[in-house]
Protein backbone atom coordinates (compact mmCIF):
# COMPACT_ATOMS: atom_id res chain seq x y z
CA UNK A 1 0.00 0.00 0.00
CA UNK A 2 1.65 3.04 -1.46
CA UNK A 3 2.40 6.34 1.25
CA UNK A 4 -0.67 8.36 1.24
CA UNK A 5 0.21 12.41 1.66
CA UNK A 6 -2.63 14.90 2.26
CA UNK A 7 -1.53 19.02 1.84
CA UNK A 8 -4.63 20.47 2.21
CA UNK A 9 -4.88 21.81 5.55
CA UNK A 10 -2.12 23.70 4.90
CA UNK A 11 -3.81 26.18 2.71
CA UNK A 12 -5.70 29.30 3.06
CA UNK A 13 -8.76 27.68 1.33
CA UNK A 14 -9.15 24.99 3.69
CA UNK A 15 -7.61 26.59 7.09
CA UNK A 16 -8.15 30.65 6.46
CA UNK A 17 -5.46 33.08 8.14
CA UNK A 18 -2.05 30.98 8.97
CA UNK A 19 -2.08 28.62 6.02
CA UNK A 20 -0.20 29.15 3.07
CA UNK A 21 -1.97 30.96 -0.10
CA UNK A 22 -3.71 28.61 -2.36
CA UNK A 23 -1.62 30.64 -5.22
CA UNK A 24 1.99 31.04 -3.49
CA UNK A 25 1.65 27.52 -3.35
CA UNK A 26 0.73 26.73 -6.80
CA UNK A 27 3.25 29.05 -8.16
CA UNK A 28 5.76 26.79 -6.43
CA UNK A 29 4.08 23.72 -7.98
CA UNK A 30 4.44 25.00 -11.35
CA UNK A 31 8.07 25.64 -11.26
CA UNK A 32 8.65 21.96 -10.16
CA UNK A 33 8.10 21.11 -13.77
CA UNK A 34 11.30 22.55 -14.76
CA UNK A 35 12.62 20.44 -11.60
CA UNK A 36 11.14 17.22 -12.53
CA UNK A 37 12.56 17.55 -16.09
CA UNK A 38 16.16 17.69 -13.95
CA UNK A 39 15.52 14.81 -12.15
CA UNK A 40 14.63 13.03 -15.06
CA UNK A 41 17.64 13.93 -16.95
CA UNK A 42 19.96 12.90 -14.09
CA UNK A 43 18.35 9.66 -14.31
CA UNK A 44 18.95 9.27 -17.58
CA UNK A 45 22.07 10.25 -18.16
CA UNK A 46 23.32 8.37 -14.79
CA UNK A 47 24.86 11.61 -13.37
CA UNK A 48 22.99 11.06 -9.71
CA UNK A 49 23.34 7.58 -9.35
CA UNK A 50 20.65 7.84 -6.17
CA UNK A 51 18.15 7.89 -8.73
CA UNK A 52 19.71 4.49 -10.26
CA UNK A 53 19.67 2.24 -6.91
CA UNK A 54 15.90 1.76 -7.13
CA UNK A 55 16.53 -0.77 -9.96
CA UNK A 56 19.99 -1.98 -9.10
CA UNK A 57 20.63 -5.40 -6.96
CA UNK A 58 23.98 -6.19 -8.43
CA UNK A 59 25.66 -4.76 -5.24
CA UNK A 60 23.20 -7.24 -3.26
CA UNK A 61 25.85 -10.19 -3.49
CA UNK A 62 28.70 -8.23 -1.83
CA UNK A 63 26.31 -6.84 0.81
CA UNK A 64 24.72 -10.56 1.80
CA UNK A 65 27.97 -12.04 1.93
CA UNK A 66 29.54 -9.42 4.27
CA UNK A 67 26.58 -9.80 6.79
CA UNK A 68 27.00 -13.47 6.81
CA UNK A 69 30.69 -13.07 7.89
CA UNK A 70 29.73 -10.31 10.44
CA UNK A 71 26.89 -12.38 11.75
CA UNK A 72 29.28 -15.22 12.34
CA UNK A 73 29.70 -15.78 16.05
CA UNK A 74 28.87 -12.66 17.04
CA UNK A 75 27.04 -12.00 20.06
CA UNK A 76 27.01 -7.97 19.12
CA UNK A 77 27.52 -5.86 16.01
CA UNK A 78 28.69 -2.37 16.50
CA UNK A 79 28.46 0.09 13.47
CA UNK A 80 30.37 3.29 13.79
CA UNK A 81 29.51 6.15 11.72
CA UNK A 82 28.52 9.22 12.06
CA UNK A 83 25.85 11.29 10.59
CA UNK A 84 25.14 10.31 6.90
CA UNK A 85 27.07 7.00 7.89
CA UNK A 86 24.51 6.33 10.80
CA UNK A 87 21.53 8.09 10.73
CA UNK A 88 19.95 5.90 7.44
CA UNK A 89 21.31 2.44 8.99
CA UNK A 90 19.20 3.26 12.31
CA UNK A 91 16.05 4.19 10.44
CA UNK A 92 15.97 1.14 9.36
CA UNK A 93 17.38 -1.06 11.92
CA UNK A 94 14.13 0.31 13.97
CA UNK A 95 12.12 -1.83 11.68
CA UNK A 96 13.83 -4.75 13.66
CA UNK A 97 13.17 -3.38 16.77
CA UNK A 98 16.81 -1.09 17.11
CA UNK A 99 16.35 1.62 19.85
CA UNK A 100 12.30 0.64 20.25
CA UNK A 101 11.80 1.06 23.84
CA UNK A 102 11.28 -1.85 25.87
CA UNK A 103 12.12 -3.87 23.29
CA UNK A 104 15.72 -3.51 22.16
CA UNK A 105 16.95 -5.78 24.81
CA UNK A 106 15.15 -8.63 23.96
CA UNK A 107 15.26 -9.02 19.78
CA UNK A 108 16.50 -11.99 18.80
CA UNK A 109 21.15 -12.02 18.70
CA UNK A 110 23.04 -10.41 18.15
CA UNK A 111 22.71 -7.23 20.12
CA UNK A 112 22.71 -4.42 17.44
CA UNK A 113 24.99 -0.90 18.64
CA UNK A 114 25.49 2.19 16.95
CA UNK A 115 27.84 4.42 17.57
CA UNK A 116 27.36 7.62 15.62
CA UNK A 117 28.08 10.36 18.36
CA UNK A 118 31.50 10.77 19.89
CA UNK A 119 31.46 10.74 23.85
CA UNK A 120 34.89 9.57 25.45
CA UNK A 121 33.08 8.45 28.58
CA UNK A 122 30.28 6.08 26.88
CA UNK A 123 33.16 5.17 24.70
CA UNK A 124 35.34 3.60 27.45
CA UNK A 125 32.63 2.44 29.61
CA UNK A 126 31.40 0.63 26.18
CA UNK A 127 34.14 -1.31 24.99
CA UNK A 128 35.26 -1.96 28.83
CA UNK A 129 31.68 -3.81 29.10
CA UNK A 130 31.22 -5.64 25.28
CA UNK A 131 32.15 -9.10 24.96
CA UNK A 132 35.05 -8.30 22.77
CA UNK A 133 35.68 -11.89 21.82
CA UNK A 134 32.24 -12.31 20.44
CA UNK A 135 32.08 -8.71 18.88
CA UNK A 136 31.91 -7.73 15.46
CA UNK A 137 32.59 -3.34 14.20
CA UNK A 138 31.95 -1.87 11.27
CA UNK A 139 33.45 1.52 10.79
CA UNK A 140 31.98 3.54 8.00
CA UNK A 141 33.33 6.95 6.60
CA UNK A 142 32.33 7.85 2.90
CA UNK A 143 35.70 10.07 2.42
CA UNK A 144 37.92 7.89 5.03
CA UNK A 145 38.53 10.82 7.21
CA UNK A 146 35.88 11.14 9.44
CA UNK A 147 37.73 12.21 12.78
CA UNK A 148 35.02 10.68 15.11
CA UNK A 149 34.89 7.48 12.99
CA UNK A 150 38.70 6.99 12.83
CA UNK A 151 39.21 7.99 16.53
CA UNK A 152 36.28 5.03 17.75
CA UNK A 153 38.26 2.80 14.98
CA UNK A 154 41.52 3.28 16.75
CA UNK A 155 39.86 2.73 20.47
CA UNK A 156 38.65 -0.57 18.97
CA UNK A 157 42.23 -1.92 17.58
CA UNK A 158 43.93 -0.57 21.05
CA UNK A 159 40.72 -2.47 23.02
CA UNK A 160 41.00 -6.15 21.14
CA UNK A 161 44.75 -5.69 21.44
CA UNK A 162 44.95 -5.41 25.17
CA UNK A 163 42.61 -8.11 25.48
CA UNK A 164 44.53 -10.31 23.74
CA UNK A 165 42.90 -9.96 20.57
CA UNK A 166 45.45 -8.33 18.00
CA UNK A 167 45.66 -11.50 15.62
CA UNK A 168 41.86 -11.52 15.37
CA UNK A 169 41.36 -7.67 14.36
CA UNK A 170 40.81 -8.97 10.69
CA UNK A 171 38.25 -11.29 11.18
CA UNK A 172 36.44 -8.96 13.77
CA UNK A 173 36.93 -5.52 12.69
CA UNK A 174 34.74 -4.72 8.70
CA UNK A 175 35.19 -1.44 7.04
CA UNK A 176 33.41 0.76 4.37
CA UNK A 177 34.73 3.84 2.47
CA UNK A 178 35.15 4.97 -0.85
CA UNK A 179 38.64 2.98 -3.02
CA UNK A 180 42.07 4.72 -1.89
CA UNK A 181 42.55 6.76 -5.33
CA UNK A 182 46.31 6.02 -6.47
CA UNK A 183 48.36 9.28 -5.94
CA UNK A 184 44.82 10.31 -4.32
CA UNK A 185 44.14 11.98 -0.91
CA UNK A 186 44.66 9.35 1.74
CA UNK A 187 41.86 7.30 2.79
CA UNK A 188 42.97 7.51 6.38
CA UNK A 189 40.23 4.53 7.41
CA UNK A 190 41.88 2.21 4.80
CA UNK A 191 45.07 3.27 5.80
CA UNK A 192 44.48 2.51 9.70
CA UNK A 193 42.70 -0.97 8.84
CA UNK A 194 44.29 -2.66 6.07
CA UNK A 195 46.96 -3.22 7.41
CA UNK A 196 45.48 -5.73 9.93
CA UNK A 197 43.60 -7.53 6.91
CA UNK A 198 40.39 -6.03 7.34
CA UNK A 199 37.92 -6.27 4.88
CA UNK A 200 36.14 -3.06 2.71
CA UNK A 201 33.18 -2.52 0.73
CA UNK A 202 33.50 0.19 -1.60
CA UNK A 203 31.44 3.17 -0.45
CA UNK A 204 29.43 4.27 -3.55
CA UNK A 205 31.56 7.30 -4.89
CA UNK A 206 28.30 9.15 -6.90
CA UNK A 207 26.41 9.01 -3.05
CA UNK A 208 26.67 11.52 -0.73
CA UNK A 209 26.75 9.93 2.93
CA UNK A 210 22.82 11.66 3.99
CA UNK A 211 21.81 10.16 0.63
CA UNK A 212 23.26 6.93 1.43
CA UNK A 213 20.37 4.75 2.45
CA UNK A 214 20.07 2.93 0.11
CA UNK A 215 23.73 1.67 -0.42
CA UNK A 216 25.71 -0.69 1.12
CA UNK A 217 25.88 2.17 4.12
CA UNK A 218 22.50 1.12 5.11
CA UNK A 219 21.58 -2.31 3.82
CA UNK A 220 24.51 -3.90 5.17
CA UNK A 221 23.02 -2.97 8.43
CA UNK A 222 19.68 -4.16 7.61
CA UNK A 223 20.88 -6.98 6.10
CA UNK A 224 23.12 -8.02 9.45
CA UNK A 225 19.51 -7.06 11.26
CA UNK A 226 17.70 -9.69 9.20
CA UNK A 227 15.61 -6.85 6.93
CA UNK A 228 14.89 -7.58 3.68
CA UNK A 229 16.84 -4.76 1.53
CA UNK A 230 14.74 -6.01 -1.61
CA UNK A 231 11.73 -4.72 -0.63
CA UNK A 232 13.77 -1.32 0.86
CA UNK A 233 15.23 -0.76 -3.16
CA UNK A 234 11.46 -1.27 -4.08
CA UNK A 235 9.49 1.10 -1.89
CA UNK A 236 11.96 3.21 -3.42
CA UNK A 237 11.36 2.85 -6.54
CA UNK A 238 7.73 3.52 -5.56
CA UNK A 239 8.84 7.02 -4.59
CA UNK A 240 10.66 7.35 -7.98
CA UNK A 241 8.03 5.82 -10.21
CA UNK A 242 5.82 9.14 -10.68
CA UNK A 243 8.64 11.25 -11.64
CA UNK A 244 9.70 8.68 -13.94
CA UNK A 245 6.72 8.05 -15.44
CA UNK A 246 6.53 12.35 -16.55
CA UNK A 247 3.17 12.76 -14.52
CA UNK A 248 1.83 16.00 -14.14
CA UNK A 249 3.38 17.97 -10.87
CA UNK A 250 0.13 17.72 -8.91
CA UNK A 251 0.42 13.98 -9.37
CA UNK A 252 3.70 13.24 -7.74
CA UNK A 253 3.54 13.63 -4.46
CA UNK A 254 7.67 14.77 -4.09
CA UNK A 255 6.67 17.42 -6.02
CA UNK A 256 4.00 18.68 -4.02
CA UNK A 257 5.59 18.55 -0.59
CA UNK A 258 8.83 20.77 -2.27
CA UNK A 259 6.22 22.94 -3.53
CA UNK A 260 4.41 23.22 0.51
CA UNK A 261 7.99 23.35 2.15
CA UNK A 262 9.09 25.86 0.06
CA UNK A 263 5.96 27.98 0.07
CA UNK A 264 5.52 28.17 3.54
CA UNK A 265 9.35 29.18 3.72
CA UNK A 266 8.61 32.26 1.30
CA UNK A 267 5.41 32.66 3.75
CA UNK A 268 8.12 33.47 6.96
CA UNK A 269 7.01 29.91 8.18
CA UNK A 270 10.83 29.05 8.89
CA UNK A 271 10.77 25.99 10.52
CA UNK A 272 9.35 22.54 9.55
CA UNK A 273 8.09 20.06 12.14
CA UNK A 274 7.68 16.54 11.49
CA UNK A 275 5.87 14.63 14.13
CA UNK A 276 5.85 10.86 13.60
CA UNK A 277 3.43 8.93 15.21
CA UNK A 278 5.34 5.08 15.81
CA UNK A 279 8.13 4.70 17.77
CA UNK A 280 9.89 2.99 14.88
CA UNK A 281 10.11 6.27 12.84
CA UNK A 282 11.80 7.75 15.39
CA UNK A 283 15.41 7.38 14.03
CA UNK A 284 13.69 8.34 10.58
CA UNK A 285 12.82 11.76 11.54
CA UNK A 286 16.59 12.42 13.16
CA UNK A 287 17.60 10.94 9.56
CA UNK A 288 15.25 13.80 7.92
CA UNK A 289 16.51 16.36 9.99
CA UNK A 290 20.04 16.05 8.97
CA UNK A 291 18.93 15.37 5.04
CA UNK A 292 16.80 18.49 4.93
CA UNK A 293 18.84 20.83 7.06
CA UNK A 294 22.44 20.10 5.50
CA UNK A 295 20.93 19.64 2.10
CA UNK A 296 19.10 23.21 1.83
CA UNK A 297 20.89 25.42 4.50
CA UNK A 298 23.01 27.75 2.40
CA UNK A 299 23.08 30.80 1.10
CA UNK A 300 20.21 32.02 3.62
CA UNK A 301 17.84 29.35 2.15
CA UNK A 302 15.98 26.50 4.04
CA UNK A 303 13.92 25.97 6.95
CA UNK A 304 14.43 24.72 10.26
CA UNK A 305 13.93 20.84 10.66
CA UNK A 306 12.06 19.94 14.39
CA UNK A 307 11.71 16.37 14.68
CA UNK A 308 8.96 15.14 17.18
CA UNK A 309 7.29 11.47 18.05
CA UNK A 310 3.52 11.00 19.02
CA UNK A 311 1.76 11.07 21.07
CA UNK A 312 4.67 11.40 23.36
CA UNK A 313 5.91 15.13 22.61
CA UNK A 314 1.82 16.12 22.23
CA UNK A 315 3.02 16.67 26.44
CA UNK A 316 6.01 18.71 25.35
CA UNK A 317 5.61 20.55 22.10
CA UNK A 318 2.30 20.63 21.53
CA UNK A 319 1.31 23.52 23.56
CA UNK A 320 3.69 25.86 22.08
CA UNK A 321 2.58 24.41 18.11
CA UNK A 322 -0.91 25.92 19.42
CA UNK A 323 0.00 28.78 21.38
CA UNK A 324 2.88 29.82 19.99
CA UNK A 325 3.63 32.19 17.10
CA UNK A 326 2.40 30.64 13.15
CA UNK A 327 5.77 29.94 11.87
CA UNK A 328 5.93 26.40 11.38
CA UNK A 329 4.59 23.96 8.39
CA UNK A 330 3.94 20.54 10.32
CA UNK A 331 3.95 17.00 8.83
CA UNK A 332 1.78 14.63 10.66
CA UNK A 333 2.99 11.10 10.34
CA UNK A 334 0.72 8.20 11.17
CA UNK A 335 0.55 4.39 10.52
CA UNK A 336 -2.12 2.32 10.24
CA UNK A 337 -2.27 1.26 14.01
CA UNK A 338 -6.40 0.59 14.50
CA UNK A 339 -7.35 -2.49 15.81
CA UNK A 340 -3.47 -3.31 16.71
CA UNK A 341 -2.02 -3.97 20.18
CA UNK A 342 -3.65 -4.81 23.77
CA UNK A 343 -7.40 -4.70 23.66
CA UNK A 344 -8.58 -2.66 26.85
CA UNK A 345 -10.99 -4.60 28.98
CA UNK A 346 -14.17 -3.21 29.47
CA UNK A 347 -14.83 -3.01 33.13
CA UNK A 348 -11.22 -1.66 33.40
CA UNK A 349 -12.23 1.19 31.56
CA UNK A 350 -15.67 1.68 33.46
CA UNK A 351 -13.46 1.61 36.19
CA UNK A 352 -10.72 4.61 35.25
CA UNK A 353 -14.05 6.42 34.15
CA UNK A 354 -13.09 6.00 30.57
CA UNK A 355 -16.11 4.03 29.21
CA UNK A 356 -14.68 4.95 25.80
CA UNK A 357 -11.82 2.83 25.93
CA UNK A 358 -13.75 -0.52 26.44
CA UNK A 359 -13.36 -2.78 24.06
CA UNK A 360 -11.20 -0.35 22.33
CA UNK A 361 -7.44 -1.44 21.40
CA UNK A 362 -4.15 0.51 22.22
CA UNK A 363 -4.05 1.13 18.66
CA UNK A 364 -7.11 2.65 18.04
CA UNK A 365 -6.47 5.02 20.62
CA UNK A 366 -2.89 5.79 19.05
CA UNK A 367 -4.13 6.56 15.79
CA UNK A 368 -6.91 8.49 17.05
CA UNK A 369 -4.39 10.71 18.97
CA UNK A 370 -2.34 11.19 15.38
CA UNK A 371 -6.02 12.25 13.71
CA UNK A 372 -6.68 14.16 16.50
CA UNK A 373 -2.99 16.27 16.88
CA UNK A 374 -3.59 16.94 12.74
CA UNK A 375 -7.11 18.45 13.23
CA UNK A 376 -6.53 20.32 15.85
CA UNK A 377 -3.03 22.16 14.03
CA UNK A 378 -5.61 23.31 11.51
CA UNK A 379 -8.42 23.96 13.62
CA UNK A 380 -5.93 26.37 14.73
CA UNK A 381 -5.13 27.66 11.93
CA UNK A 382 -1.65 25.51 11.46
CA UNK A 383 -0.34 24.84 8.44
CA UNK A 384 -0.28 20.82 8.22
CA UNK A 385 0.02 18.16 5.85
CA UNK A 386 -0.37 14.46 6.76
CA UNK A 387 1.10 11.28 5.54
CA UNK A 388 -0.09 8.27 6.01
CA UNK A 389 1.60 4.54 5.73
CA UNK A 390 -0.41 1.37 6.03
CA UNK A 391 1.69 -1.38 7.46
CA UNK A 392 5.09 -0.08 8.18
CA UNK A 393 7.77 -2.46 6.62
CA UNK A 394 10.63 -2.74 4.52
CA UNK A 395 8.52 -1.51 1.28
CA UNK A 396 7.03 1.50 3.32
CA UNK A 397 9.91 2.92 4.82
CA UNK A 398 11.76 2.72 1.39
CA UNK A 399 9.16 4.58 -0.41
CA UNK A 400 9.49 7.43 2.73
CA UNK A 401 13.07 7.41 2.53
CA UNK A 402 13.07 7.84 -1.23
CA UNK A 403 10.16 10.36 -1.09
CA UNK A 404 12.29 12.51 1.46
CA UNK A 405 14.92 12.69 -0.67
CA UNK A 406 13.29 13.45 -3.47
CA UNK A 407 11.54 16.18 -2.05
CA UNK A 408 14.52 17.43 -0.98
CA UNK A 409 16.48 17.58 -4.03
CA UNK A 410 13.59 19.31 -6.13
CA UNK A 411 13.26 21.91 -3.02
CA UNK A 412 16.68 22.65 -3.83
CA UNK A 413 16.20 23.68 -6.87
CA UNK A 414 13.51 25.72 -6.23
CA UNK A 415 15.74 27.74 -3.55
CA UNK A 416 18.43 27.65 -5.73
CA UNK A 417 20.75 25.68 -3.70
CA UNK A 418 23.12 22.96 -4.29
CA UNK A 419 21.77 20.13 -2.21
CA UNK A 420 24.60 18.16 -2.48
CA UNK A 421 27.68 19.84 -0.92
CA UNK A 422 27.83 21.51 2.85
CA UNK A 423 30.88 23.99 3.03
CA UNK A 424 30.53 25.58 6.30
CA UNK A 425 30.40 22.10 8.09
CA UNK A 426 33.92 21.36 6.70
CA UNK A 427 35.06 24.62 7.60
CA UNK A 428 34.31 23.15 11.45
CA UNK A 429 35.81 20.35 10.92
CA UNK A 430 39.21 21.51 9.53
CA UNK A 431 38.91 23.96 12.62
CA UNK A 432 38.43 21.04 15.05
CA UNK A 433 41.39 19.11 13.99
CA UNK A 434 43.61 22.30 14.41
CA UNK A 435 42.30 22.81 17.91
CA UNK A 436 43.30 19.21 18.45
CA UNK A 437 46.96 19.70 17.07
CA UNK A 438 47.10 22.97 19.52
CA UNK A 439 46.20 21.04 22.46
């Protein structure tokens, strides 16, 4: 069952004063034609190979045989990587039950770990407590240079060495990164783990690590996690099939939301909340955030990306979406949750003085709770779209992924921006490394 995306609430027509004008918005949607025709080109020609993974599996064998050697034995897989190189693997490790609360502790081995921020305390504690014997890493940095990546790499060779362990860093330790160039720039990851025989996947050279999903970067993980990465590819193509087939703009549903996001940022709504009701789309809207802010954040472009999760933050954000000043566009997120989960016993209910829970399940009262947040932003006159996925699986979350970026890139190109480069950020990072050499 395809994504289903509804933008009318966020309109003047259908909310009155704090929607976005029927015509700003359809003046967007008209220039997405010219956008479309770009995406279509770059498909053609091959020159943004993103839009080429949707029909490619020959990478599949590679990836499947790599998770077979990291499942081996192993009692825990760690994946290091940060942003880009993390962010897509969790969104969809949550599909098997990564970072889901209660729950993470007791899906089936081996215990899945992600490393993607750097903290020296949770490092040492963490590799003083992991079975190291029964431990598999994979450290992923698209360029190789990734100074949080290589610095957990390095804390991993010193750990398995002191424990006796040194002989065994080839079979234990996996890497992915983009081929060392010949009289290139030094791949500083393949330089640190070669040596010790550890195997590499090639990072894909044409993907840029927060478009990275759907490579090896995060179906190895999903792969090790048991997912199946087929179905991933094809809920992407899903995404790309409207665009592809030359439909109208008002028919593809990328389209439209670049048309809203972009609207409501020439409206002074500068900031964009998605609220995602299922706590396995939780690492999918801190994915988003990263895609949409370091993708469109230049030049004095772009919105603000707030990530929420329902009904949880309807106690912590809520009040100020309602109260507080019109500035935001919000995208409602909901699955299709009724009839799903405990079924709430009737005198129980009678008994709380909520006869309208009996016979009711958790799930119905869930998704009510996601119809209710949306109808109440416009009630309010808050500018809100909703999207809705039926059963949220492999095919699903592929098609949102895909969508995401796709909305992205053509939003791009209605700022004006290049969505594919982020110069300041490597201005910190140069500047972090010199600190470091000053110390």
């Amino acid at each position: 069952m395809p994504i289903k995306q509804t933008i009318d609430r966020a309109l003047v027509s259908s909310i009155g004063d704090g929607g976005i004008a029927d015509s700003a918005f359809k003046a967007e949607l008209a220039k997405t034609a010219e956008a479309l025709d770009w995406v279509r080109g770059m498909h053609e020609d091959g020159s943004l190979p993103l839009l080429r993974l949707p029909q490619t599996s020959d990478d599949f064998p590679p990836i499947e045989a790599t998770a077979m050697r990291m499942l081996d034995g192993a009692s825990d897989i760690v994946f290091m990587g940060t942003g880009g190189s993390g962010l897509g693997a969790q969104a969809l490790l949550q599909l098997a039950d990564y970072k889901v609360p209660g729950l993470e502790f007791f899906r089936p081995s081996p215990r899945l770990h992600v490393l993607d921020n750097l903290d020296p305390v949770t490092l040492d504690a963490f590799l003083k407590v992991l079975p190291l014997k029964t431990t598999h890493f994979l450290a992923v940095s698209k360029s190789g240079g990734t100074g949080e990546t290589l610095t957990q790499a390095m804390s991993v060779i010193e750990a398995l060495e002191a424990a006796g362990l040194g002989k065994s860093i080839g079979k234990q330790m996996f890497g992915l990164s983009e081929p060392q160039v010949p009289g290139g720039k030094l791949n500083a990851l393949r330089a640190l783990l070669e040596p010790y025989g550890v195997p590499f996947l090639d990072h894909h050279t044409g993907v840029g690590g927060r478009f990275s999903v759907l490579t090896n970067v995060g179906l190895l993980p999903a792969k090790c996690a048991g997912l199946d990465i087929d179905a991933v590819r094809a809920g992407a193509a899903d995404a790309l099939k409207p665009i592809l087939d030359n439909l109208p703009p008002d028919q593809v549903p990328s389209a439209m939301g670049a048309a809203l996001s972009v609207a409501a940022a020439k409206a002074g709504k500068n900031i964009t909340v998605m609220m995602a009701y299922a706590d396995r789309l939780e690492r999918t809207t801190a994915w988003w955030v990263q895609l949409w802010s370091e993708s469109l954040g230049k030049d004095g472009s772009g919105t603000t990306p707030v990530r929420a999760l329902g009904p949880v933050d309807q106690h912590s954000q809520l009040q100020l979406h309602l109260g507080g000043p019109k500035d935001k566009l919000f995208t409602v997120v909901t699955v299709d949750f009724a009839g799903k989960g405990p079924k709430l016993d009737r005198a129980l209910a009678e008994r709380a003085g909520e006869p309208v829970f009996a016979g009711r399940t958790v799930g119905d009262f869930a998704a009510a709770e996601g119809r209710a947040t949306a109808d109440t932003l416009a009630k309010n006159g808050r500018a809100v779209r909703t999207i809705h996925l039926g059963e949220l699986d492999e095919r699903a979350l592929g098609e949102f992924l895909m969508h995401f970026m796709l909305e992205t890139i053509i939003a791009s190109k209605l700022f004006g921006v290049d969505a594919f480069d982020q110069p300041t950020v490597e201005e910190g990072k140069i500047l972090a490394k010199k600190y470091l050499g000053e110390a």
